[in-house]
N, C-alpha and C. Protein backbone atom coordinates (compact mmCIF):
# COMPACT_ATOMS: atom_id res chain seq x y z
N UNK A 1 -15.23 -19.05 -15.78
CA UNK A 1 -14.07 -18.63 -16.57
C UNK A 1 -14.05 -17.12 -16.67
N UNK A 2 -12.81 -16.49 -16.51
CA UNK A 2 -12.61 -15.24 -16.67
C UNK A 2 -12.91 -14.78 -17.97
N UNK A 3 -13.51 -13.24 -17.82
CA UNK A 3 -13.67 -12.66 -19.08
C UNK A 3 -12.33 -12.44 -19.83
N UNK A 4 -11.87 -12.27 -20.69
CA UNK A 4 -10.47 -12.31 -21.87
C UNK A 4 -9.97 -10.52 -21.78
N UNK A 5 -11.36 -10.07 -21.82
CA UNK A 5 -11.38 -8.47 -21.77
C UNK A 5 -10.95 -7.62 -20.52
N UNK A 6 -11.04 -8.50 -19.32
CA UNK A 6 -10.37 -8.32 -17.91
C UNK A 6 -9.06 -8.22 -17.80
N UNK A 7 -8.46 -8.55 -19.10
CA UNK A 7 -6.68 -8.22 -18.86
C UNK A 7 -6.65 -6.58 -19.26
N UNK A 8 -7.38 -5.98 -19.91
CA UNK A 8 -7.49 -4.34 -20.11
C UNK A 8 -8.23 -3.66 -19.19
N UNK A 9 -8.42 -4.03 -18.35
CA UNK A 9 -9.04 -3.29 -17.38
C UNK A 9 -7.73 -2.57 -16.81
N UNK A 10 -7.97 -1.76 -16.43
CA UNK A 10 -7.13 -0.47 -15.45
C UNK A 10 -7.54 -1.10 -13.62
N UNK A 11 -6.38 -1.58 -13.56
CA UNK A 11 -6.39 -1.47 -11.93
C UNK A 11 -5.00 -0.29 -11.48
N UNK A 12 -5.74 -0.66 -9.36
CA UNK A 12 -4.56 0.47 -9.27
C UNK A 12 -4.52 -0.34 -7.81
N UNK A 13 -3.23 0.16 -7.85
CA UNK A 13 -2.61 -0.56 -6.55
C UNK A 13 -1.97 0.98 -5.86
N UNK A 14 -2.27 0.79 -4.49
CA UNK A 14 -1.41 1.69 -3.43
C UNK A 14 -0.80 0.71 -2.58
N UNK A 15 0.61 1.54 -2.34
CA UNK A 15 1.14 0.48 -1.48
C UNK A 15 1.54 1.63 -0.59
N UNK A 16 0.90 1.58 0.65
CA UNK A 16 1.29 2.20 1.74
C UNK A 16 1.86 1.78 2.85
N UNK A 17 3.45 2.45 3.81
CA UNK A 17 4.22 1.86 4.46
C UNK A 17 3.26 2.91 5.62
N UNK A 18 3.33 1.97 6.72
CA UNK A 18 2.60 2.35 7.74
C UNK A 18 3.03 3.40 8.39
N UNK A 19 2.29 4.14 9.30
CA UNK A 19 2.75 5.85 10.11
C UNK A 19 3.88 5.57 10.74
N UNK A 20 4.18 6.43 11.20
CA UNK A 20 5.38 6.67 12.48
C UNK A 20 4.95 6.24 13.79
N UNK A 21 5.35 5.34 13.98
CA UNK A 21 5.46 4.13 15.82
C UNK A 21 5.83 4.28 16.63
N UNK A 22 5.97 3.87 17.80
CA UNK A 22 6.31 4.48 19.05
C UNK A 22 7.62 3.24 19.14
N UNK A 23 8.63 4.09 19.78
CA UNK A 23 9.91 2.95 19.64
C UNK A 23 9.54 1.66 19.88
N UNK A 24 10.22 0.79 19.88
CA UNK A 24 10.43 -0.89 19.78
C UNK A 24 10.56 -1.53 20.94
N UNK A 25 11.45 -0.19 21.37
CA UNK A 25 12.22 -0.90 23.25
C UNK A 25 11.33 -1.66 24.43
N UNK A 26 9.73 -0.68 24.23
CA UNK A 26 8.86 -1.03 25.46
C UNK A 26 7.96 -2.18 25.01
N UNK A 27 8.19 -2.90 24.01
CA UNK A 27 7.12 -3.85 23.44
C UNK A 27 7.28 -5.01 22.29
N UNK A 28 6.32 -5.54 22.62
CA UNK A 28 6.88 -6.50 20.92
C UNK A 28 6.41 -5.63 20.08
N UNK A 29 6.97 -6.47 18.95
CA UNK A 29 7.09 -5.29 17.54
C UNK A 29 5.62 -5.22 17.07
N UNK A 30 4.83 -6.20 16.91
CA UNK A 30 3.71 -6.57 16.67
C UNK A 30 2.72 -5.54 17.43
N UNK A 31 2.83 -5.41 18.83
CA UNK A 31 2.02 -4.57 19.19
C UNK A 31 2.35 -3.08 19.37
N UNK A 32 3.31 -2.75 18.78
CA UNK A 32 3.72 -1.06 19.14
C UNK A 32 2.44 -0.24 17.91
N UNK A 33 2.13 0.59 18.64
CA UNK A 33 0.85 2.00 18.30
C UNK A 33 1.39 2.93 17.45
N UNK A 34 0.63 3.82 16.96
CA UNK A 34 0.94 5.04 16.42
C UNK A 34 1.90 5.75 17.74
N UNK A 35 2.65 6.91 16.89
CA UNK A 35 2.74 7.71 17.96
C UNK A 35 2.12 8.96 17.53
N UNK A 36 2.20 10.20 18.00
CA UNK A 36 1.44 11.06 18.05
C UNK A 36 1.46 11.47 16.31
N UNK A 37 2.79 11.92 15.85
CA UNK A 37 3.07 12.23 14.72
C UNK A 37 2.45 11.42 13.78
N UNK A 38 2.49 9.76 13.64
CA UNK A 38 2.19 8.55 12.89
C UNK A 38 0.53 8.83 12.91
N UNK A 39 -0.86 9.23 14.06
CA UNK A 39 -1.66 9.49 13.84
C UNK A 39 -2.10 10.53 12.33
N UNK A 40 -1.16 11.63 12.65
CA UNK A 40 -1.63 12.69 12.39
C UNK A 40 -1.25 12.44 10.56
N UNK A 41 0.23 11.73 10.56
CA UNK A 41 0.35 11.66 9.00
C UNK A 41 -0.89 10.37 8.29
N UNK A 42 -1.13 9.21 9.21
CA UNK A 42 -2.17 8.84 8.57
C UNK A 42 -3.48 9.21 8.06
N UNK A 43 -3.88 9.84 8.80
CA UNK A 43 -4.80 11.28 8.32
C UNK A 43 -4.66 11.83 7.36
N UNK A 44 -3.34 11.90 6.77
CA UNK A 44 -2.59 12.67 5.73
C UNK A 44 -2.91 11.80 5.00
N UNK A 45 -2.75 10.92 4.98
CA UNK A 45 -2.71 10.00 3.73
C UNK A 45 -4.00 9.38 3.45
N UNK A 46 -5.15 9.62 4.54
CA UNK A 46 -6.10 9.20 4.24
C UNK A 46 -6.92 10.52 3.29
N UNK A 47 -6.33 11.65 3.74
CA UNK A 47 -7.01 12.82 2.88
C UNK A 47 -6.86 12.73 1.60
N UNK A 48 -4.95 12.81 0.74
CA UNK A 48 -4.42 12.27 -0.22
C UNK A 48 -4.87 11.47 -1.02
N UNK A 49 -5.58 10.26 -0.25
CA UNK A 49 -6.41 9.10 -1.27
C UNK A 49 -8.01 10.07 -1.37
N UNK A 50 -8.68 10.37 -0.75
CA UNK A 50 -9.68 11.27 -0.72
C UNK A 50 -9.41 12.32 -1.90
N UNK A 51 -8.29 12.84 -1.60
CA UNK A 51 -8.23 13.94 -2.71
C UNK A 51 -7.59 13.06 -4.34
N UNK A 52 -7.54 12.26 -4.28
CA UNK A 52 -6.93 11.75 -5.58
C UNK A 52 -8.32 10.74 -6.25
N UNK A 53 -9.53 10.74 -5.39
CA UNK A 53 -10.57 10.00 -5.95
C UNK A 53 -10.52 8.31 -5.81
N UNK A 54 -9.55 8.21 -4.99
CA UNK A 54 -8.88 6.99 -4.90
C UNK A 54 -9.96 6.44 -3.62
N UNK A 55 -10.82 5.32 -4.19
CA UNK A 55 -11.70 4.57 -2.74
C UNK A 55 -11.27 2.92 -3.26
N UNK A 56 -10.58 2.50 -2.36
CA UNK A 56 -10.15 1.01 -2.36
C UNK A 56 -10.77 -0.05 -2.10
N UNK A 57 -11.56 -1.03 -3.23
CA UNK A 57 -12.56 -1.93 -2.71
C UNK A 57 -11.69 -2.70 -1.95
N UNK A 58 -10.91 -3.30 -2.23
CA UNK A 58 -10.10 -3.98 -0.85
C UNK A 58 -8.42 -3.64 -0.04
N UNK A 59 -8.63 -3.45 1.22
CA UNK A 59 -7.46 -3.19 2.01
C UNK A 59 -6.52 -4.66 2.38
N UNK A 60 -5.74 -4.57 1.91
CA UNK A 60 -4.74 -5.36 2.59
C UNK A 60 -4.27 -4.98 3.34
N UNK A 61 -4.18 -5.62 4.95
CA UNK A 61 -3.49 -4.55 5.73
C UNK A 61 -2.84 -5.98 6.95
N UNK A 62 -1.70 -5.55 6.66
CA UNK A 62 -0.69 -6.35 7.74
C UNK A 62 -1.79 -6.34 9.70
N UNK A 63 -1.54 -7.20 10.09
CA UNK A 63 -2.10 -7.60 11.45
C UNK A 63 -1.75 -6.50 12.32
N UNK A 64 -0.43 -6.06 12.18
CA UNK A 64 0.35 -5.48 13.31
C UNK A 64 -0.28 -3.97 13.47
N UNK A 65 -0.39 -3.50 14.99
CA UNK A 65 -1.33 -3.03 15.46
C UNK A 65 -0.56 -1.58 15.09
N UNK A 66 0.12 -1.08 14.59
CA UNK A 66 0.43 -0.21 13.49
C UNK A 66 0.27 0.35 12.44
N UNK A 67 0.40 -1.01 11.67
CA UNK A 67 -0.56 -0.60 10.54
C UNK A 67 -2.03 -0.96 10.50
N UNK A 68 -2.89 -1.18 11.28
CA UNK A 68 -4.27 -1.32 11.32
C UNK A 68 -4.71 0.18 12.23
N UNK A 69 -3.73 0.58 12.66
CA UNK A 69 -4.34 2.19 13.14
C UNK A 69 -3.73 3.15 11.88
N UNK A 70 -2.61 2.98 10.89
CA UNK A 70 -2.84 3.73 9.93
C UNK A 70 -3.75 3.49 8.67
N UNK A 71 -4.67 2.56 8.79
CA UNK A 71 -5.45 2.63 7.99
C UNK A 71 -6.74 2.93 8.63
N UNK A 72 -6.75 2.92 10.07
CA UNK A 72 -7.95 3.60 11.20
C UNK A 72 -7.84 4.86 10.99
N UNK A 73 -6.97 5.67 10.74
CA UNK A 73 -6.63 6.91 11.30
C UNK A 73 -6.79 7.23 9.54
N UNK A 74 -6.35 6.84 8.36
CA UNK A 74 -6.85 7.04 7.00
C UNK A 74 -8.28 7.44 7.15
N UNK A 75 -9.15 5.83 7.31
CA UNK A 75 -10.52 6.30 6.95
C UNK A 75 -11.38 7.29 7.75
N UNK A 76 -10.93 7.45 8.94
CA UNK A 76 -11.19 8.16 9.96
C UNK A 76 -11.12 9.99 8.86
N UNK A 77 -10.03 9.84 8.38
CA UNK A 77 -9.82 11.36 7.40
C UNK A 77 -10.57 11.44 5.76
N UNK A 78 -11.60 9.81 6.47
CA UNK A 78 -12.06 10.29 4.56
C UNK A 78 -12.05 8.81 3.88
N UNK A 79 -10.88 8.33 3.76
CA UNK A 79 -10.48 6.93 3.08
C UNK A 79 -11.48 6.21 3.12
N UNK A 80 -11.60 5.62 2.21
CA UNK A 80 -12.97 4.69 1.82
C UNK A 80 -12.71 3.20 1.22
N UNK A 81 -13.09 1.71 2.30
CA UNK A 81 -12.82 0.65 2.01
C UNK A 81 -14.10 -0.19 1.91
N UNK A 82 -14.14 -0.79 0.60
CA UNK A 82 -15.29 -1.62 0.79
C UNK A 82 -14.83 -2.85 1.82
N UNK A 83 -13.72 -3.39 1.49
CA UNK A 83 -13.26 -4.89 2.37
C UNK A 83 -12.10 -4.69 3.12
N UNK A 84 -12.01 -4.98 3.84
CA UNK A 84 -10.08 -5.18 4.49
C UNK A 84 -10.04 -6.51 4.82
N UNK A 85 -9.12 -7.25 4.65
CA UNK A 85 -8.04 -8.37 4.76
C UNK A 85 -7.37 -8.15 5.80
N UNK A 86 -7.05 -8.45 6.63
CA UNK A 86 -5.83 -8.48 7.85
C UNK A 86 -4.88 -9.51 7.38
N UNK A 87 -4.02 -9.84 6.98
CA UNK A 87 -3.26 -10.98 6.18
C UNK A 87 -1.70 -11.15 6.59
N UNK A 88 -1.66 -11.90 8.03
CA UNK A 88 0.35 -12.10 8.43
C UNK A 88 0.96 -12.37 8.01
N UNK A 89 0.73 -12.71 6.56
CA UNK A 89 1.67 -12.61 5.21
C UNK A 89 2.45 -11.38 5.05
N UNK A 90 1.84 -10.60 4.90
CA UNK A 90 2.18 -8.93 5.34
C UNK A 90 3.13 -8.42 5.86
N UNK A 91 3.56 -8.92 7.27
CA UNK A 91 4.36 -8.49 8.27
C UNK A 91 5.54 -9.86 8.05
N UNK A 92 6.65 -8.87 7.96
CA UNK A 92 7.87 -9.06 7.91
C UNK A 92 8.31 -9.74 6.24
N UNK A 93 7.23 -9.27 5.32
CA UNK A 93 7.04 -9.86 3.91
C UNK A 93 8.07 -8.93 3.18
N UNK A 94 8.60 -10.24 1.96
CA UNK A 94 9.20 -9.60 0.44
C UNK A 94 8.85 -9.30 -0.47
N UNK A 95 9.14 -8.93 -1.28
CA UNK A 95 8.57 -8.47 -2.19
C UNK A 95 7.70 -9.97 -3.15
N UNK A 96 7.97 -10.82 -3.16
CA UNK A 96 7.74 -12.43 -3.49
C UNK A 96 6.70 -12.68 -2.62
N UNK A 97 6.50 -12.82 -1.27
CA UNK A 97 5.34 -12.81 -0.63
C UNK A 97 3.98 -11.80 -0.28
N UNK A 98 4.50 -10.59 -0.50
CA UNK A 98 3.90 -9.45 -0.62
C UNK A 98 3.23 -9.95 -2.40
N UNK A 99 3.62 -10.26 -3.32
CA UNK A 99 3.38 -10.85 -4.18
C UNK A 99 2.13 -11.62 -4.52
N UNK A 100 2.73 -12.48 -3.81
CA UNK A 100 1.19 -13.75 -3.19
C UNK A 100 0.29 -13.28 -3.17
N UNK A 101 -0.04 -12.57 -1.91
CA UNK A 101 -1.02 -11.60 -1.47
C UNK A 101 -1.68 -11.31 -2.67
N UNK A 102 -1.55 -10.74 -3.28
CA UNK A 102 -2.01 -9.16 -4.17
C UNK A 102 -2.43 -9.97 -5.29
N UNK A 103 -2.00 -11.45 -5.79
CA UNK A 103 -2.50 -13.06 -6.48
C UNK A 103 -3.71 -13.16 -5.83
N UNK A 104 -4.23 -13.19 -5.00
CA UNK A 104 -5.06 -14.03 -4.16
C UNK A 104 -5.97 -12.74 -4.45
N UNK A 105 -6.23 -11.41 -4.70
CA UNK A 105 -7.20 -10.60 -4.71
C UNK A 105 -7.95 -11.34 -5.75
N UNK A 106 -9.87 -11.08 -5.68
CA UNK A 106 -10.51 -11.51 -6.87
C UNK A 106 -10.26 -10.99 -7.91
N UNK A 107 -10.57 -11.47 -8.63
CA UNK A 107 -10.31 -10.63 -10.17
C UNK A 107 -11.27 -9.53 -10.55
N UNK A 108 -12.63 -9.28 -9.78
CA UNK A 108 -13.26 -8.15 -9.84
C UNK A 108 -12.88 -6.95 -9.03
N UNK A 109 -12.13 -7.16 -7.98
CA UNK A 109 -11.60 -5.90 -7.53
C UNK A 109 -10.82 -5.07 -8.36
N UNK A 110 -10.83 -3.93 -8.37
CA UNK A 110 -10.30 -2.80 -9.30
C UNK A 110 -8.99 -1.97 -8.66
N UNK A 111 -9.36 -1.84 -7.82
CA UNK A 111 -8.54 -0.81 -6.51
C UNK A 111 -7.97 -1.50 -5.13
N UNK A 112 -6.80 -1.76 -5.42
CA UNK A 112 -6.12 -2.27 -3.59
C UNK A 112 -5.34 -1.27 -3.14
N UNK A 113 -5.86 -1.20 -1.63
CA UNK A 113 -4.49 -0.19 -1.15
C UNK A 113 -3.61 -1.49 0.13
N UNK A 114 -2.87 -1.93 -0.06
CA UNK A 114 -1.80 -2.58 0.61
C UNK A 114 -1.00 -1.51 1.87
N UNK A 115 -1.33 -1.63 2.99
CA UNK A 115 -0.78 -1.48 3.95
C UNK A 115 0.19 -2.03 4.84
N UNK A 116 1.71 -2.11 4.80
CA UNK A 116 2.26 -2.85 5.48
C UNK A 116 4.05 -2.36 5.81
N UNK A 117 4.85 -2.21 5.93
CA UNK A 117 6.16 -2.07 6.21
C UNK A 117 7.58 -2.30 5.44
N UNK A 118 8.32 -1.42 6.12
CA UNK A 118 9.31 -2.01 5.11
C UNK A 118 10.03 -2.95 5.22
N UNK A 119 11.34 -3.23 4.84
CA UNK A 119 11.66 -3.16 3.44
C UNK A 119 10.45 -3.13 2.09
N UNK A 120 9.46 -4.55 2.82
CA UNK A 120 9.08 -4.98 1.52
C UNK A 120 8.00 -4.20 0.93
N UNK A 121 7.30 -2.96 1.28
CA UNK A 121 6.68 -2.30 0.83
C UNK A 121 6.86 -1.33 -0.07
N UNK A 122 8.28 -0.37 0.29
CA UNK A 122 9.58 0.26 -0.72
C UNK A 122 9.58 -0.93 -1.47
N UNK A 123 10.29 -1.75 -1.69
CA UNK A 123 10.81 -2.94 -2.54
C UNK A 123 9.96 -3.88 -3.28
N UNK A 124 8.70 -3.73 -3.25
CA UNK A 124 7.80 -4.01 -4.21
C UNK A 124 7.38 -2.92 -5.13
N UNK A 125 7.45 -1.64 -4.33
CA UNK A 125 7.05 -0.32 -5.36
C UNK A 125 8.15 -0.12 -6.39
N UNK A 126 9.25 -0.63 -5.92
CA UNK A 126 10.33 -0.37 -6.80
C UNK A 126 10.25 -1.69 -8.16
N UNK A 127 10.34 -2.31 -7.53
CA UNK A 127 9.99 -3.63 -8.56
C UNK A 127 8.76 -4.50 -9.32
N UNK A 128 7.88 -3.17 -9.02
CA UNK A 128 6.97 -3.19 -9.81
C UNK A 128 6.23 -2.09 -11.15
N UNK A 129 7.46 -1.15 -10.56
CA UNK A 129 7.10 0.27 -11.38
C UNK A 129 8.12 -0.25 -12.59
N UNK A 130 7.51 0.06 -13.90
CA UNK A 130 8.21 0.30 -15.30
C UNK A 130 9.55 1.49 -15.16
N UNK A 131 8.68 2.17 -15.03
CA UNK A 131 9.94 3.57 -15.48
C UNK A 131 10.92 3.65 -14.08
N UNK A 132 12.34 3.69 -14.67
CA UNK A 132 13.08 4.04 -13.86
C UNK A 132 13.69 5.23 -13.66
N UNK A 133 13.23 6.12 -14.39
CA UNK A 133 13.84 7.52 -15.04
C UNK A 133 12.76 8.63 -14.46
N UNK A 134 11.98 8.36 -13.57
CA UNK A 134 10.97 9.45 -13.31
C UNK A 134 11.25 10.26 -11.97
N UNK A 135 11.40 11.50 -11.77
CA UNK A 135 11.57 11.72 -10.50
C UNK A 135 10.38 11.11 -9.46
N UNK A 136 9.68 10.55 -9.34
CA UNK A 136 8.45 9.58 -8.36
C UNK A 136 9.80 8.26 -8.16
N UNK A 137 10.35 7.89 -9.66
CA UNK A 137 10.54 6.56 -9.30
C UNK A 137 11.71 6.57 -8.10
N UNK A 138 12.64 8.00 -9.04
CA UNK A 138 13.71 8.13 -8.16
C UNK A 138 14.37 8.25 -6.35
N UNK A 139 13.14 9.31 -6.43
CA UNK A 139 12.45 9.41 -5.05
C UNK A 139 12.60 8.11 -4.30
N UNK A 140 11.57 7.36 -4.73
CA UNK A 140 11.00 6.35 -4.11
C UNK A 140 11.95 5.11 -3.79
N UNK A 141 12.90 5.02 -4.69
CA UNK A 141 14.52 4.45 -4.38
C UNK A 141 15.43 4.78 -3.85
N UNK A 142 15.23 5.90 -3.32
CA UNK A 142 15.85 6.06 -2.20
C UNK A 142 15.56 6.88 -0.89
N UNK A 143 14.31 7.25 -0.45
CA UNK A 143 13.77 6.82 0.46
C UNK A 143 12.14 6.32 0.12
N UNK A 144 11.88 5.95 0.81
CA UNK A 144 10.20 5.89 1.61
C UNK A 144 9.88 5.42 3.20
N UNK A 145 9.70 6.94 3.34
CA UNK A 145 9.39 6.67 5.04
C UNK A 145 7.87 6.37 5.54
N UNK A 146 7.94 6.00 7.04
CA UNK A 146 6.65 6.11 6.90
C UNK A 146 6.23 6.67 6.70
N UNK A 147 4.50 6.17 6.50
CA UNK A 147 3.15 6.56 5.58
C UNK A 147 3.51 6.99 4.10
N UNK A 148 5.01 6.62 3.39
CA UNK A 148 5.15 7.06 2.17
C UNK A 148 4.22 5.59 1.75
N UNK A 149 3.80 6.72 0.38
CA UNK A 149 2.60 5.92 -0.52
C UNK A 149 2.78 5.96 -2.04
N UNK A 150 2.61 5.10 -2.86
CA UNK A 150 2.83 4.67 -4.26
C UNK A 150 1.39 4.41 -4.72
N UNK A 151 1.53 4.92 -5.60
CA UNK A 151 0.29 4.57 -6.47
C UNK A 151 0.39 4.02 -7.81
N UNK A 152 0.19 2.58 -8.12
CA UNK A 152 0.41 2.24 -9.56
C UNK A 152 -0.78 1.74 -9.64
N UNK A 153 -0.63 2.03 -11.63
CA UNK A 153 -1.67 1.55 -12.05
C UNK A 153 -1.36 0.12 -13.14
N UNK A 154 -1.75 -0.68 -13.46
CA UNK A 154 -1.38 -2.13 -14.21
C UNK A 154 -3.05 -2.40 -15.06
N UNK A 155 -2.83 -3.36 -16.05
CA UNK A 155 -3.52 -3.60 -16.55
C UNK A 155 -3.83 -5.49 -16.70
N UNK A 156 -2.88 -5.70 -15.95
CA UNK A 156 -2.61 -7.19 -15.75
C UNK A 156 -3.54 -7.72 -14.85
N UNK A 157 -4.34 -8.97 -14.79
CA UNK A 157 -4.93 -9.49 -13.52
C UNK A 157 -4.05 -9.86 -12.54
N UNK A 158 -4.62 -9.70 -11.54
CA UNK A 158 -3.77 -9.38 -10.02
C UNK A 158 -3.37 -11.22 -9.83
N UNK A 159 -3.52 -11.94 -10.89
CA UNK A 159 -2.74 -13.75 -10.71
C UNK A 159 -1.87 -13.19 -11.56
N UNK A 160 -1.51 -12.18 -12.85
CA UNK A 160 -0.44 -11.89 -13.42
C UNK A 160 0.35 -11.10 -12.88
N UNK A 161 0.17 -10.16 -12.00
CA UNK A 161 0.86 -9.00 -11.39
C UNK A 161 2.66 -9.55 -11.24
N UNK A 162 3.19 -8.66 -12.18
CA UNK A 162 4.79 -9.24 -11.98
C UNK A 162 5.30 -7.97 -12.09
N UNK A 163 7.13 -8.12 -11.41
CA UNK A 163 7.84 -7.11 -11.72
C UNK A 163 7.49 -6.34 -13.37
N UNK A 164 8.20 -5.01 -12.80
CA UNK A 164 8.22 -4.19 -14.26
C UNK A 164 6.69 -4.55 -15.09
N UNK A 165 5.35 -4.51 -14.50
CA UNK A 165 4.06 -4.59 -14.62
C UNK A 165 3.41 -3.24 -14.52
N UNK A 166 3.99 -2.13 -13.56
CA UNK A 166 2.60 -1.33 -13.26
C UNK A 166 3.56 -0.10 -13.63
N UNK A 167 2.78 0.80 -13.58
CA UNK A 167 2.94 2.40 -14.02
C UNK A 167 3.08 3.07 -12.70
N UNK A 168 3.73 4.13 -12.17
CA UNK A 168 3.95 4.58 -11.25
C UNK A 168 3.35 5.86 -10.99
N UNK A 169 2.15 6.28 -10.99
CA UNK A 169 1.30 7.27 -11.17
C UNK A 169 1.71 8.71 -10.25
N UNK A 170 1.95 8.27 -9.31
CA UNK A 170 2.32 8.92 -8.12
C UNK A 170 3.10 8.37 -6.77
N UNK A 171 4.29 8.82 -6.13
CA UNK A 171 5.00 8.97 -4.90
C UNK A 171 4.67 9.79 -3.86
N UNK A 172 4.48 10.07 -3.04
CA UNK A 172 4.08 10.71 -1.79
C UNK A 172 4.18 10.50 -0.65
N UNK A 173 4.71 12.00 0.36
CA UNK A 173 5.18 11.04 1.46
C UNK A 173 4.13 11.94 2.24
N UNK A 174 2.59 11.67 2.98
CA UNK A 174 1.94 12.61 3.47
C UNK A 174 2.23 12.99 4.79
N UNK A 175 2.17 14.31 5.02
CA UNK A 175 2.46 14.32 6.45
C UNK A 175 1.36 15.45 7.07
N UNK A 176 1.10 15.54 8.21
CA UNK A 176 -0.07 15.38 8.89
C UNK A 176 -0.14 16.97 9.68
């Protein structure tokens, strides 16, 4: 049985939309790479979590060979994962299944950074942040490109994690 005192714990969630890809035309979607730029901003964003003290006991990170090189090309700059998940829930997910996911973390993990695409990566940051009035939130509603990254923090266990749940600590779009 869960401790009672585990609903006050401080977690933090990153939700990061994967680097910049090499067009669509020459490949399935699944397997398209970084491109040169998409390296260099994941790097960026792996420094960003480095510089924010941010080390993620577990990675969620979509299959697609995109976002598993922007979270290569993160720790490669620093980023620090105790576990990663590869989870095809991920890819081509809503904010409702992206959802799931982030349910299924243990309840002792503290720190997730979620790696995966949009829509549903914008569209969970949006519908999970409280404040709508913040320039982060504003930002973040109307764009997030790749490697843009959200950082919330919640106090809810990750089986409670619901809209209008987490705090929106920080928006960022790193670039490389």
């Amino acid at each position: 049985m869960a401790d009672p005192s585990d609903l006050l714990i401080d977690r933090t969630l990153v939700l990061l939309r994967h680097a910049k890809a090499v067009p669509p035309e020459s490949m399935p979607d699944l397997e398209r790479p970084l491109a040169d730029r998409g390296r260099a901003d994941a790097a960026a964003a792996g420094r960003y979590l480095v510089a924010q003290g941010i080390e993620a006991e577990l990675v969620l990170c979509s299959p697609s060979i995109r976002t598993r090189e922007t979270w290569q090309y993160a720790a490669e700059a620093g980023a620090i994962a105790t576990d990663i998940w590869y989870d095809r829930r991920i890819y081509s997910a809503g904010t409702d299944e992206l959802l799931e996911v982030i349910r299924d973390v243990p309840a002792e993990v503290r720190t997730v950074v979620m790696v995966g695409h949009a829509p549903g990566i914008p569209w969970l940051a949006d519908e999970l942040a409280l404040d709508g009035t913040s320039p982060n939130r504003i930002e973040l509603t109307q764009k997030y490109p790749t490697s843009g990254l959200a950082v919330l923090h919640h106090t809810a266990r990750w089986t409670d994690l619901a809209v209008d749940d987490a705090d929106l600590v920080e928006y960022v779009i790193p670039r490389g």
